[in-house]
Protein backbone atom coordinates (compact mmCIF):
# COMPACT_ATOMS: atom_id res chain seq x y z
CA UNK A 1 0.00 0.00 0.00
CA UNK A 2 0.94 3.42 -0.79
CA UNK A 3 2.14 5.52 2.77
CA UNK A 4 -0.15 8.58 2.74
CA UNK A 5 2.38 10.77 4.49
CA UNK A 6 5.37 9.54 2.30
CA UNK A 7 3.37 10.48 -1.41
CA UNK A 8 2.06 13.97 0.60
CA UNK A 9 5.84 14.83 1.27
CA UNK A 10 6.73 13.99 -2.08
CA UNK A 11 3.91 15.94 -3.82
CA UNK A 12 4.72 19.22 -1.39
CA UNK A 13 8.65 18.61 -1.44
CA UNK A 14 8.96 21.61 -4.04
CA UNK A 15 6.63 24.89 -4.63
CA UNK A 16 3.18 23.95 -6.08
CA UNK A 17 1.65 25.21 -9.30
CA UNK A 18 0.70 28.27 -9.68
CA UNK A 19 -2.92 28.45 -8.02
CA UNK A 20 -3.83 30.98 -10.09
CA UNK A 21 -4.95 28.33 -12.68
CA UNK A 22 -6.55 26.03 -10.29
CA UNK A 23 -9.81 28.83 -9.00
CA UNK A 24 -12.22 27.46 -11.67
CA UNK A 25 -12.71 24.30 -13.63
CA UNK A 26 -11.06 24.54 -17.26
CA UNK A 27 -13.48 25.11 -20.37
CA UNK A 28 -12.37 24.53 -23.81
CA UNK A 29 -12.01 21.36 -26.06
CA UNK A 30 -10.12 18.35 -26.74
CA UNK A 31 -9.57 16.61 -30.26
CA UNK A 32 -9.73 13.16 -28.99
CA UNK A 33 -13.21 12.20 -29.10
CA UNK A 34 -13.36 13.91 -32.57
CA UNK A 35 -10.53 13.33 -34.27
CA UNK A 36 -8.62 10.65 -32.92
CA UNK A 37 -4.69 9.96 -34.33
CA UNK A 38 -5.45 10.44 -38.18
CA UNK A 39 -7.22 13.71 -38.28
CA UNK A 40 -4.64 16.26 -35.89
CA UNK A 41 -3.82 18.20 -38.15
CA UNK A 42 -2.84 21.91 -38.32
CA UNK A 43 -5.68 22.65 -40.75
CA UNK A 44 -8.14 20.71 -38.76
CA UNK A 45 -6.94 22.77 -35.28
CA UNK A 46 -7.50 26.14 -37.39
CA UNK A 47 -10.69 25.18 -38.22
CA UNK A 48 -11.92 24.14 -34.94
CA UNK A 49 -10.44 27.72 -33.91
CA UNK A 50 -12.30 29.46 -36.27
CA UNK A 51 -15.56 26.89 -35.35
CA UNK A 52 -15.48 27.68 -32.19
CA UNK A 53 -15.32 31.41 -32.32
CA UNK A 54 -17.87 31.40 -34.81
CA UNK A 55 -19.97 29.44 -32.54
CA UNK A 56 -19.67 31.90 -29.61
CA UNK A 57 -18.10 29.15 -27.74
CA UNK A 58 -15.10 31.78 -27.23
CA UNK A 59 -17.51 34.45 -25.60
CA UNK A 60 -18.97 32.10 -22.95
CA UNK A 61 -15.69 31.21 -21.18
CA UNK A 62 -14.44 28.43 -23.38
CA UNK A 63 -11.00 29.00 -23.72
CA UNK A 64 -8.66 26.14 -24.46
CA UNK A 65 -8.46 24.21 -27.66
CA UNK A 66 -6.40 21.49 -26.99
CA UNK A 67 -5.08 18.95 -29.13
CA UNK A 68 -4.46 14.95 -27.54
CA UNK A 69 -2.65 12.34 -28.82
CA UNK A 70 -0.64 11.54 -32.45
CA UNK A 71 0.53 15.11 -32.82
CA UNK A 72 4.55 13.86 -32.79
CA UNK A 73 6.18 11.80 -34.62
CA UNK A 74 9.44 11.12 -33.29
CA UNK A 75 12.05 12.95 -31.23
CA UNK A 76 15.16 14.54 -32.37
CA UNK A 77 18.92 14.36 -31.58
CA UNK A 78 17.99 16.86 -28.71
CA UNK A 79 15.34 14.82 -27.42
CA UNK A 80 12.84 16.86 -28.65
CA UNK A 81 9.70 16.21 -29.65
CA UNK A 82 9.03 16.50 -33.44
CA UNK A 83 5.50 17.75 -34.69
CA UNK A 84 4.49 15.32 -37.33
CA UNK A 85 5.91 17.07 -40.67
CA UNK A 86 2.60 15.57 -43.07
CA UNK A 87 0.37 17.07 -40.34
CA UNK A 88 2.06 20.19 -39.22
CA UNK A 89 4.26 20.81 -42.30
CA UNK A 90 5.34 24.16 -41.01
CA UNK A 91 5.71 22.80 -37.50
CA UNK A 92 3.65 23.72 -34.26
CA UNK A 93 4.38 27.27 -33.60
CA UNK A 94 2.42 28.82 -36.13
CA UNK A 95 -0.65 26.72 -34.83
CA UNK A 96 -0.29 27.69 -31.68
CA UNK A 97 0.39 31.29 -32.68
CA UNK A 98 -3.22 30.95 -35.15
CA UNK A 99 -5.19 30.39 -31.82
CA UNK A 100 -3.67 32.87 -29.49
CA UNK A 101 -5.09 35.60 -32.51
CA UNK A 102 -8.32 34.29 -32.05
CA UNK A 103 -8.25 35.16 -28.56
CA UNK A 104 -7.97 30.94 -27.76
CA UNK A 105 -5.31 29.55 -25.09
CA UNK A 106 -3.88 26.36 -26.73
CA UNK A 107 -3.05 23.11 -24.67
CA UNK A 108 -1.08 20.35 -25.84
CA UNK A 109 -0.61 16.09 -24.82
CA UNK A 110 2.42 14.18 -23.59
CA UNK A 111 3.04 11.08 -21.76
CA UNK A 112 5.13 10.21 -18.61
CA UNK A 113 5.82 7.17 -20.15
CA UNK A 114 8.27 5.66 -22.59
CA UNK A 115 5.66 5.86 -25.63
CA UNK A 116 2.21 7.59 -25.26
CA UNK A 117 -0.99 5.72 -25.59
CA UNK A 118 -1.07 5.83 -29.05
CA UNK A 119 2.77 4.92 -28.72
CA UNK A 120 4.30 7.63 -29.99
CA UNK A 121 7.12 9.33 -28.08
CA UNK A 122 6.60 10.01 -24.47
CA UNK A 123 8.67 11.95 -22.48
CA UNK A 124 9.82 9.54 -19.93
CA UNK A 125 13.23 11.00 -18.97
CA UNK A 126 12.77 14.20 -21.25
CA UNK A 127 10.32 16.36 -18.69
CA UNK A 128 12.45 19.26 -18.66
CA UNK A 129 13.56 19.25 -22.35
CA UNK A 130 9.78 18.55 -23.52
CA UNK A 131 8.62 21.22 -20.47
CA UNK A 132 11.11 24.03 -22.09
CA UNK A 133 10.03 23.15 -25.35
CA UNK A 134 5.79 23.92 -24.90
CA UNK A 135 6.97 26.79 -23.26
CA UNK A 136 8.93 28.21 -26.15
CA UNK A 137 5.98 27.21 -28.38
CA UNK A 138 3.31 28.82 -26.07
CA UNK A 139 1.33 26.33 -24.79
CA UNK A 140 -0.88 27.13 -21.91
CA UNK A 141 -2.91 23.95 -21.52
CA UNK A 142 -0.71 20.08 -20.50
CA UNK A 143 -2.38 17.04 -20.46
CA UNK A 144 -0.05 14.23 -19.34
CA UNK A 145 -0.74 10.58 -19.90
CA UNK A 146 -0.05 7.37 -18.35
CA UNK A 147 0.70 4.70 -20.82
CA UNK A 148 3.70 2.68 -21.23
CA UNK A 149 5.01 4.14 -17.97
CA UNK A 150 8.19 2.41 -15.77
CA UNK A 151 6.96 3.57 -12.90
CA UNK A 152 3.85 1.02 -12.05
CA UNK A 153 2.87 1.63 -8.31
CA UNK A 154 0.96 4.37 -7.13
CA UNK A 155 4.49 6.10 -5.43
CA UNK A 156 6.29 6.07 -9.05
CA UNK A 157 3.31 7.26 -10.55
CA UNK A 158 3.22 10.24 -8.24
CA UNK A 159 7.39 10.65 -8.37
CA UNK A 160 6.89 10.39 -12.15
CA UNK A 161 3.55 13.70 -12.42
CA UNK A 162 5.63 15.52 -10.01
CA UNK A 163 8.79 15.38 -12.29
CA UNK A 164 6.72 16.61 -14.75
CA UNK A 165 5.35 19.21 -12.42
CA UNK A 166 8.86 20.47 -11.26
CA UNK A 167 9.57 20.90 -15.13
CA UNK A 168 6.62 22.95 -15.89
CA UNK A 169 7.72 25.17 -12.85
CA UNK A 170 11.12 25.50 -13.99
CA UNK A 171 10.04 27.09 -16.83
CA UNK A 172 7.91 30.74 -15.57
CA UNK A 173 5.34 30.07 -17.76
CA UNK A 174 1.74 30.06 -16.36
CA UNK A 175 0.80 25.92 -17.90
CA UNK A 176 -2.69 24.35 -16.48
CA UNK A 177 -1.28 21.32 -15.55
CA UNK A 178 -3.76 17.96 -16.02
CA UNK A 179 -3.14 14.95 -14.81
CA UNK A 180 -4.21 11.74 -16.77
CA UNK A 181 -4.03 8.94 -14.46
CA UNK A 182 -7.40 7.66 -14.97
CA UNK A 183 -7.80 6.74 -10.80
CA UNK A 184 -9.41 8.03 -7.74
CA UNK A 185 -6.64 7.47 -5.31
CA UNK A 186 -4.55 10.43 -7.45
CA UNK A 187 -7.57 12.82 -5.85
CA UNK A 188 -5.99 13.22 -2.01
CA UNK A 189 -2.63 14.69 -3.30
CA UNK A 190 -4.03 15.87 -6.67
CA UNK A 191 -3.96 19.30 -5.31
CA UNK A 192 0.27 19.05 -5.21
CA UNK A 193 0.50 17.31 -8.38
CA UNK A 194 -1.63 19.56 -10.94
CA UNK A 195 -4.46 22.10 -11.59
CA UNK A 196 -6.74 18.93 -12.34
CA UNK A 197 -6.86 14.77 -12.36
CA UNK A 198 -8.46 12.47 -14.13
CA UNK A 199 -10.08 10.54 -11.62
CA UNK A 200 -11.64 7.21 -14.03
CA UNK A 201 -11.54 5.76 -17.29
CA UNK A 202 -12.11 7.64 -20.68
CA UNK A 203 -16.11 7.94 -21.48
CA UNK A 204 -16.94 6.10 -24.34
CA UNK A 205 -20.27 4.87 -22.92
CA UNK A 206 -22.92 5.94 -20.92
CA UNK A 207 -21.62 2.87 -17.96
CA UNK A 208 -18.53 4.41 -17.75
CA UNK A 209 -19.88 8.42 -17.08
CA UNK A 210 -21.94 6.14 -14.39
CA UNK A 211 -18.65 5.35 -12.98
CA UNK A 212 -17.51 8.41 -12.93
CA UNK A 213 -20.13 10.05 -11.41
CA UNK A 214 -19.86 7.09 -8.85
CA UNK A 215 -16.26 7.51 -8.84
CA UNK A 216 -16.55 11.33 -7.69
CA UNK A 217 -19.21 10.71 -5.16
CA UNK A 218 -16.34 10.49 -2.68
CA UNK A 219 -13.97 13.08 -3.78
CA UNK A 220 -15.45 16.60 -3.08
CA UNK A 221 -13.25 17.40 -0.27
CA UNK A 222 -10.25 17.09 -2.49
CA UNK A 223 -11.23 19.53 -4.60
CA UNK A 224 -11.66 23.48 -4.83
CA UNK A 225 -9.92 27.25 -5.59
CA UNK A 226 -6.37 26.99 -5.14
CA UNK A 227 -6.84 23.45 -4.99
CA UNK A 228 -7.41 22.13 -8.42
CA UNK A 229 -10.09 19.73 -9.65
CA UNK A 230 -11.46 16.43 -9.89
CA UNK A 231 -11.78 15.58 -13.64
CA UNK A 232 -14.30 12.82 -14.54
CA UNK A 233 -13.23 13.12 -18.23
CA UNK A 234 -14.12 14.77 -21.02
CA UNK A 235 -17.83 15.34 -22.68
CA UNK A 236 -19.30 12.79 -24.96
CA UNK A 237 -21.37 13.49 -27.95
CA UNK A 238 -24.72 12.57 -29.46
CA UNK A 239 -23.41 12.65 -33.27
CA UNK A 240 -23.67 9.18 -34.96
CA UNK A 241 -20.22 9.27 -35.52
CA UNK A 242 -18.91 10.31 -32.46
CA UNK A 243 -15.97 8.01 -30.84
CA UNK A 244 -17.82 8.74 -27.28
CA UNK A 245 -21.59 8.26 -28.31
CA UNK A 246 -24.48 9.21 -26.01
CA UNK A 247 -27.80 9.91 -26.53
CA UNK A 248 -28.97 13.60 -26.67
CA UNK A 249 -30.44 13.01 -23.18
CA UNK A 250 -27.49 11.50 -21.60
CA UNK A 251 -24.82 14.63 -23.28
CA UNK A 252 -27.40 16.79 -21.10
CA UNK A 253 -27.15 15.00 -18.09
CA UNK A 254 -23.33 14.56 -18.22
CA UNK A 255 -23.08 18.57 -18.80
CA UNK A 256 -25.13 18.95 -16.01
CA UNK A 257 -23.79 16.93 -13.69
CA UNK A 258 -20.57 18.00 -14.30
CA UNK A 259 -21.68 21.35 -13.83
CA UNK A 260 -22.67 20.58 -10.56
CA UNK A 261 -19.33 17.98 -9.68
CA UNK A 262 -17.62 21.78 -10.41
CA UNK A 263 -15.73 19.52 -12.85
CA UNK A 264 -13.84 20.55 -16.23
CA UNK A 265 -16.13 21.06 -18.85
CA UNK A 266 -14.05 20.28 -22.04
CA UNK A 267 -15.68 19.49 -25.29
CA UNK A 268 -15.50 16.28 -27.07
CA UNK A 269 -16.99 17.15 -30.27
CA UNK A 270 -18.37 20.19 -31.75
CA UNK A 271 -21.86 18.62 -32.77
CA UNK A 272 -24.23 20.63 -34.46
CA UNK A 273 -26.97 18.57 -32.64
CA UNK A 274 -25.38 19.54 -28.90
CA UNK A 275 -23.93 22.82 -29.06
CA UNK A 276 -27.62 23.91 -27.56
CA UNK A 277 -26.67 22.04 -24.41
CA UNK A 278 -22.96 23.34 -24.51
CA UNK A 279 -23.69 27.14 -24.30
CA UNK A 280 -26.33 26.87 -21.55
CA UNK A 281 -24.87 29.97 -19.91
CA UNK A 282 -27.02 29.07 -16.78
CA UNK A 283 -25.70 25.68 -16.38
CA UNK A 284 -22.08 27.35 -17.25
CA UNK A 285 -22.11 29.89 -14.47
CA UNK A 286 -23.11 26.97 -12.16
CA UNK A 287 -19.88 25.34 -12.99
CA UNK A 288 -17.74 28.60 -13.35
CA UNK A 289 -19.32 29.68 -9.41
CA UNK A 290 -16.78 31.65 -7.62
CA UNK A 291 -17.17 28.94 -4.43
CA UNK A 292 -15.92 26.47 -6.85
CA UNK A 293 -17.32 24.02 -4.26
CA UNK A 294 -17.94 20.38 -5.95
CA UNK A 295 -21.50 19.52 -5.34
CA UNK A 296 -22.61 16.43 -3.57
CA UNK A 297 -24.89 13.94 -3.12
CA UNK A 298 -27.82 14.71 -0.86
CA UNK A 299 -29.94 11.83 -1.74
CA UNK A 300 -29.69 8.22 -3.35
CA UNK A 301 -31.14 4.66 -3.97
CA UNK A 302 -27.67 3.62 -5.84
CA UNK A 303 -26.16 0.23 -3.77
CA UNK A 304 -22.58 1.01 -2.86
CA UNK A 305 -19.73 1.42 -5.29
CA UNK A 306 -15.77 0.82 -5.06
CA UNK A 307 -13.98 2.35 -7.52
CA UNK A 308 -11.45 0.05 -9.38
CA UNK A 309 -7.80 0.45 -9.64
CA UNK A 310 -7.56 0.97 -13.57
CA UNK A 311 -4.45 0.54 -15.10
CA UNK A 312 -3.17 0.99 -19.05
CA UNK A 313 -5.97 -1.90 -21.19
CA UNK A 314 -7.00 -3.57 -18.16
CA UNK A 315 -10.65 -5.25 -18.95
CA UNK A 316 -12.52 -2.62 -17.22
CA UNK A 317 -11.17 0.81 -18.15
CA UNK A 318 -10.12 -0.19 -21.76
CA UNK A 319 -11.82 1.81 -24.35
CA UNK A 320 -14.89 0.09 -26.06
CA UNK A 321 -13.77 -0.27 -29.45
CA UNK A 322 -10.80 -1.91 -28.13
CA UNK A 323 -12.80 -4.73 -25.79
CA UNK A 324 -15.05 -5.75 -28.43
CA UNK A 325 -11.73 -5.89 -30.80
CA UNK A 326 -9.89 -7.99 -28.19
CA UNK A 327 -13.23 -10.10 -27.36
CA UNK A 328 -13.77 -10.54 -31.08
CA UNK A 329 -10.11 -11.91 -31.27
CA UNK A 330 -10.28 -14.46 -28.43
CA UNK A 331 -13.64 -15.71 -29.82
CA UNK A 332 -12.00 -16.32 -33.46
CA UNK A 333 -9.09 -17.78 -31.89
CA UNK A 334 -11.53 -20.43 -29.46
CA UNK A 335 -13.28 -21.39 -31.91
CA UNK A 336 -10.42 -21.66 -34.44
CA UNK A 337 -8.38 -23.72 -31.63
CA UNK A 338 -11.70 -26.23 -30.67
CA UNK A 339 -12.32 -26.94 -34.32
CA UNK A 340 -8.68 -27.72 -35.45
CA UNK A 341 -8.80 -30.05 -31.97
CA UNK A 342 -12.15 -31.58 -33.19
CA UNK A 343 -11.40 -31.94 -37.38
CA UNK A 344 -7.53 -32.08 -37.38
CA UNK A 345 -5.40 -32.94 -34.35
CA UNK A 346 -7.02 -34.89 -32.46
CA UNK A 347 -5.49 -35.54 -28.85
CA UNK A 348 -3.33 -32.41 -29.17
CA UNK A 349 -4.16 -31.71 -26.06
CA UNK A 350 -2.39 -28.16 -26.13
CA UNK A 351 -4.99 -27.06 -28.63
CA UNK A 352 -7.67 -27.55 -26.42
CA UNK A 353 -5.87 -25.90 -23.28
CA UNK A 354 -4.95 -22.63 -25.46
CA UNK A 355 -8.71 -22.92 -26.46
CA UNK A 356 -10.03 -22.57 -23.44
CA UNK A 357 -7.48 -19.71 -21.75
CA UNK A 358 -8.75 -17.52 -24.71
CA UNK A 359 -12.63 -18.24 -24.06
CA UNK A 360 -11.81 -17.35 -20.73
CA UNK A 361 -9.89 -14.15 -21.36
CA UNK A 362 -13.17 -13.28 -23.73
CA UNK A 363 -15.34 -13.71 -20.59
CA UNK A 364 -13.03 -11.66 -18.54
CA UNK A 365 -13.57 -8.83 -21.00
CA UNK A 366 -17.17 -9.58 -21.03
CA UNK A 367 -17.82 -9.52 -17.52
CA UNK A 368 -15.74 -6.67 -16.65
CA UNK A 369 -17.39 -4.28 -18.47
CA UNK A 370 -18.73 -1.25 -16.79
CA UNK A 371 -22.78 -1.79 -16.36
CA UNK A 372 -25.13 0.68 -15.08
CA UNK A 373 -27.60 0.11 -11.67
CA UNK A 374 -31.21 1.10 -11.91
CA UNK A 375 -30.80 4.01 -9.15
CA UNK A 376 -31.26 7.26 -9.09
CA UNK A 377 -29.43 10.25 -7.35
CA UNK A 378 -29.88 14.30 -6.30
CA UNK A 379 -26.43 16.36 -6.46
CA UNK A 380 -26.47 19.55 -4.68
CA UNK A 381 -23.93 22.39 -5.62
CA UNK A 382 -24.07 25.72 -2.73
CA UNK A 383 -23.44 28.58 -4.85
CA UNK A 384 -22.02 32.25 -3.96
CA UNK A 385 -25.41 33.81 -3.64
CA UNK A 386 -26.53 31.67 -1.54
CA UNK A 387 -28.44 29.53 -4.18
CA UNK A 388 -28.23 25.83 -4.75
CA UNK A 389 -27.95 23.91 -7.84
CA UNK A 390 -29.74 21.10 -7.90
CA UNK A 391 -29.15 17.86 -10.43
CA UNK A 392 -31.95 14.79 -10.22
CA UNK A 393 -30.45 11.94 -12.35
CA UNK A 394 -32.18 8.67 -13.09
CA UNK A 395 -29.70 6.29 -14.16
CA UNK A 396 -32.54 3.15 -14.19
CA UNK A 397 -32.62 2.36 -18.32
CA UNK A 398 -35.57 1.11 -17.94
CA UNK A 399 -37.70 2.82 -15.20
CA UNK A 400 -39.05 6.51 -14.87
CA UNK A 401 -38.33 7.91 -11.44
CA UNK A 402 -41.11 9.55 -9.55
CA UNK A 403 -39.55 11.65 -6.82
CA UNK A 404 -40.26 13.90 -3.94
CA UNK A 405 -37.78 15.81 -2.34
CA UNK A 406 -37.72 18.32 0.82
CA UNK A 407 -35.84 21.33 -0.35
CA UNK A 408 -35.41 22.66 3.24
CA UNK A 409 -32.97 19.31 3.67
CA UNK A 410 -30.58 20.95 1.77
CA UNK A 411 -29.32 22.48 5.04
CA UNK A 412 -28.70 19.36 6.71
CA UNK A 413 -25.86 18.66 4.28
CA UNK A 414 -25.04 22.54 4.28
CA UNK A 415 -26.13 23.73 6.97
CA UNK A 416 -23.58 27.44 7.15
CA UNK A 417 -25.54 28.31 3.48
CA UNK A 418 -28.14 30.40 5.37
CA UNK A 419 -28.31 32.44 8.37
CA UNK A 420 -31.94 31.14 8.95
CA UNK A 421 -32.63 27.78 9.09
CA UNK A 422 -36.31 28.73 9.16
CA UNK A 423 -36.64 28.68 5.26
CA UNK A 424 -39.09 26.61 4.17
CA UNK A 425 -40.24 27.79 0.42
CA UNK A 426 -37.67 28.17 -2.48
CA UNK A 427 -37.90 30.04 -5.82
CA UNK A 428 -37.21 27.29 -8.48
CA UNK A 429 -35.92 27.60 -11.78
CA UNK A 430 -35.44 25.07 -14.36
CA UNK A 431 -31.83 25.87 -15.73
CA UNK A 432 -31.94 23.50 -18.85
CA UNK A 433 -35.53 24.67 -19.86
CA UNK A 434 -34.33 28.47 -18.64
CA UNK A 435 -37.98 29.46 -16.96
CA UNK A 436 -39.40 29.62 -14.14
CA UNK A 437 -41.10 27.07 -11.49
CA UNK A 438 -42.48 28.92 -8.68
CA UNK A 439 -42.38 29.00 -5.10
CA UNK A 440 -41.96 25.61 -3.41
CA UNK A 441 -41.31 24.36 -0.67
CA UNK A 442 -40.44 20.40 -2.42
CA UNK A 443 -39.56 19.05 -5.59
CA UNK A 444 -42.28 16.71 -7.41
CA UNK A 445 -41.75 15.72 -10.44
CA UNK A 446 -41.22 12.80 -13.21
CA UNK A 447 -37.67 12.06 -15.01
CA UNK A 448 -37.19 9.82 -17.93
CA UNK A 449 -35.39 6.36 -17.34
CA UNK A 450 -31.75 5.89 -19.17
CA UNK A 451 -29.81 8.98 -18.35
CA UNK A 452 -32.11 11.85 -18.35
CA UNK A 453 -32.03 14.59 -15.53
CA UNK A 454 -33.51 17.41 -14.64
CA UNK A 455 -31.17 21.10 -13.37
CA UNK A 456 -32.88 23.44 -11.16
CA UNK A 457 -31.55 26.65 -9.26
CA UNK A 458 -33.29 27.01 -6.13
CA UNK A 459 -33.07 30.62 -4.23
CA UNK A 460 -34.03 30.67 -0.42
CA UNK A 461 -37.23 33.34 0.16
């Protein structure tokens, strides 16, 4: 087990990041859900500047465009990493130089390992090289992977961010730091290590934003101003061809919830079909809150939930698309194995054995995939005014959820939000639907089974 005290000394050993960056979540966008390895380009990141500007996504707060994985190509004799010449012919200055005039901040993706996840270079042993390098480019915005990584336990995982860290600090320049570790247990000493940490596997499915939002049940106290932030992962997308596809329903609920979890809100996918959702100023404001407090959960039927230790392709965290490739692999190779035992070598007994270690590694992957409870859950959020946000989520796919809940309770869980615990009747607005509910004094309504929600803002009177 990893020593609490030992990783806390190691993560404080030096200065921290500048807090500056860590007040507020991060808004902007990421390129992985949309474009995966073969479509960073430099083009491709103009035009998503110039999309997003267009859009007004600029205006309402979202500021980073950042681009993921498969943007280098090798290193040179420096150790340097080397922008990959058919995609960035001219290199990744000008790029980053393109966004800054549109009034953008421009992040960039590295690796603490030997090779990143899509195994190009990582910069394992390079931090301050690769650190000096982003600077001198501009970049304002790291993400920093975990794949192919020497380090293995949770201590050389933390050494490893906090080289990185040290790098970025050596440097002057002002870099939002974000951790991609993909675990929970990075959340108690997050706050030494960056501005923000992933804290579960990447969302490629409506189970797995289910266990992140189970995942971050637990967290709150971790995060905050000055602090830095949980990160649940990025925001899926209702487009047919999106890498991370929900339905329209479920991209609301994630944005809302996330909203509430005080979580970064970073774009997955500039969908014509979501961008509604997206720039919700209402539900934006309740993420960007000056309290920057991460709500929490005031009320649930969910059974309890223990967050996994995920590491690099194990069976639960590993993307979709690569599961059903690995389970369609074992299958072929079962069957293949059992039928050349059956029709051609009989009594090779080694056949049959490798036969059935791949059927079982196909159930493994089967059975280990995240799956969703039929439960529902209320997040609270205390705002600066003295409001709450309130988030009603029915995660049942096949059940609506008839609830009834006691605003006043809110105080039990908050109880320093008001000066008069006397309140009984709040003004209620419905943030998504942006109108008006009245004066109540509870909270009666239907939602929709499989990942709808409803958002209200309730105001004390």
């Amino acid at each position: 087990m990893l020593s609490g005290w030992n990783v806390l000394a190691l993560c404080w050993l030096v200065k921290g990041l500048d807090d500056s960056l860590s007040q507020l979540p991060a808004l902007g966008y990421n390129t992985w859900n949309d474009l995966r390895c073969d479509g960073v380009t430099a083009e491709a990141i103009r035009n998503l500047t110039d999309k997003m500007v267009d859009e007004g996504l600029v205006s309402l707060g979202y500021q980073y465009l950042n681009i993921d994985d498969c943007w280098a190509s090798g290193l040179n004799h420096e150790g340097k990493l080397i922008p990959d010449p058919k995609h960035f012919p001219e290199g990744m200055k000008p790029v980053v130089e393109y966004v800054h005039s549109k009034g953008l901040k421009f992040g960039i993706y590295a690796c603490r390992g030997l090779k990143t996840c899509a195994f190009r270079p990582g910069s394992h042993g390079l931090e301050n090289i690769h650190a000096a390098q982003f600077t001198d480019w501009g970049v304002d915005y790291l993400k920093y992977d975990g794949c192919y990584a020497t380090n293995l336990d949770r201590a050389g995982a933390i050494t490893a961010y906090s080289t990185m860290r040290d790098a970025l600090n050596s440097t002057g320049r002002k870099i939002l730091y974000s951790l991609c570790g993909w675990n929970h247990w990075y959340a108690p000493y997050g706050g030494g290590l960056a501005h923000s940490w992933r804290i579960a596997p990447d969302i490629d499915e409506w189970a797995n934003a289910y266990v992140a939002v189970r995942t971050n049940e637990a967290l709150a106290k971790f995060a905050g101003p000055g602090l830095g932030f949980n990160d649940p992962d990025m925001l899926g997308s209702s487009s047919p061809s999106a890498h991370s596809r929900l339905t329209v329903a479920q991209v609301q609920t994630q944005f809302s919830l996330w909203a509430v979890m005080a979580a970064p809100l970073l774009l997955g996918r500039l969908h014509s079909e979501d961008l509604h959702i997206f720039k919700n100023s209402e539900i934006i404001a309740i993420d960007q809150d000056p309290l920057g407090i991460q709500g929490e959960v005031v009320w649930s039927n969910c059974p309890p939930f223990k967050p996994h230790d995920n590491w690099w392709m194990s069976p639960w965290s590993m993307p979709r698309e690569v599961a059903k490739g690995w389970f369609g692999i074992f299958i072929t190779l079962t069957a293949g194995s059992f039928l050349a035992y059956a029709k051609l070598f009989r009594g090779k007994k080694g056949l049959a054995v490798f036969g059935t270690l791949t059927a079982t590694l196909a159930l493994v992957i089967f059975l280990s995939r995240p799956s969703i409870d039929a439960c529902q859950q209320i997040w609270a959020k205390p705002l600066h005014d003295g409001d709450f946000a309130i988030c009603l989520v029915n995660f049942s796919p096949l059940s609506q959820w008839n609830f009834d809940f006691e605003l006043a309770s809110l105080y039990s869980k908050y109880p320093l939000q008001s000066s008069s615990k006397s309140i009984k009747k709040f003004a209620v607005r419905d943030v998504v639907g942006h109108r008006d509910v009245g004066k109540l004094e509870r909270l009666q309504m239907d939602v929709l089974e499989d990942g709808h929600s409803l958002l209200f803002r309730v105001k004390p009177e």
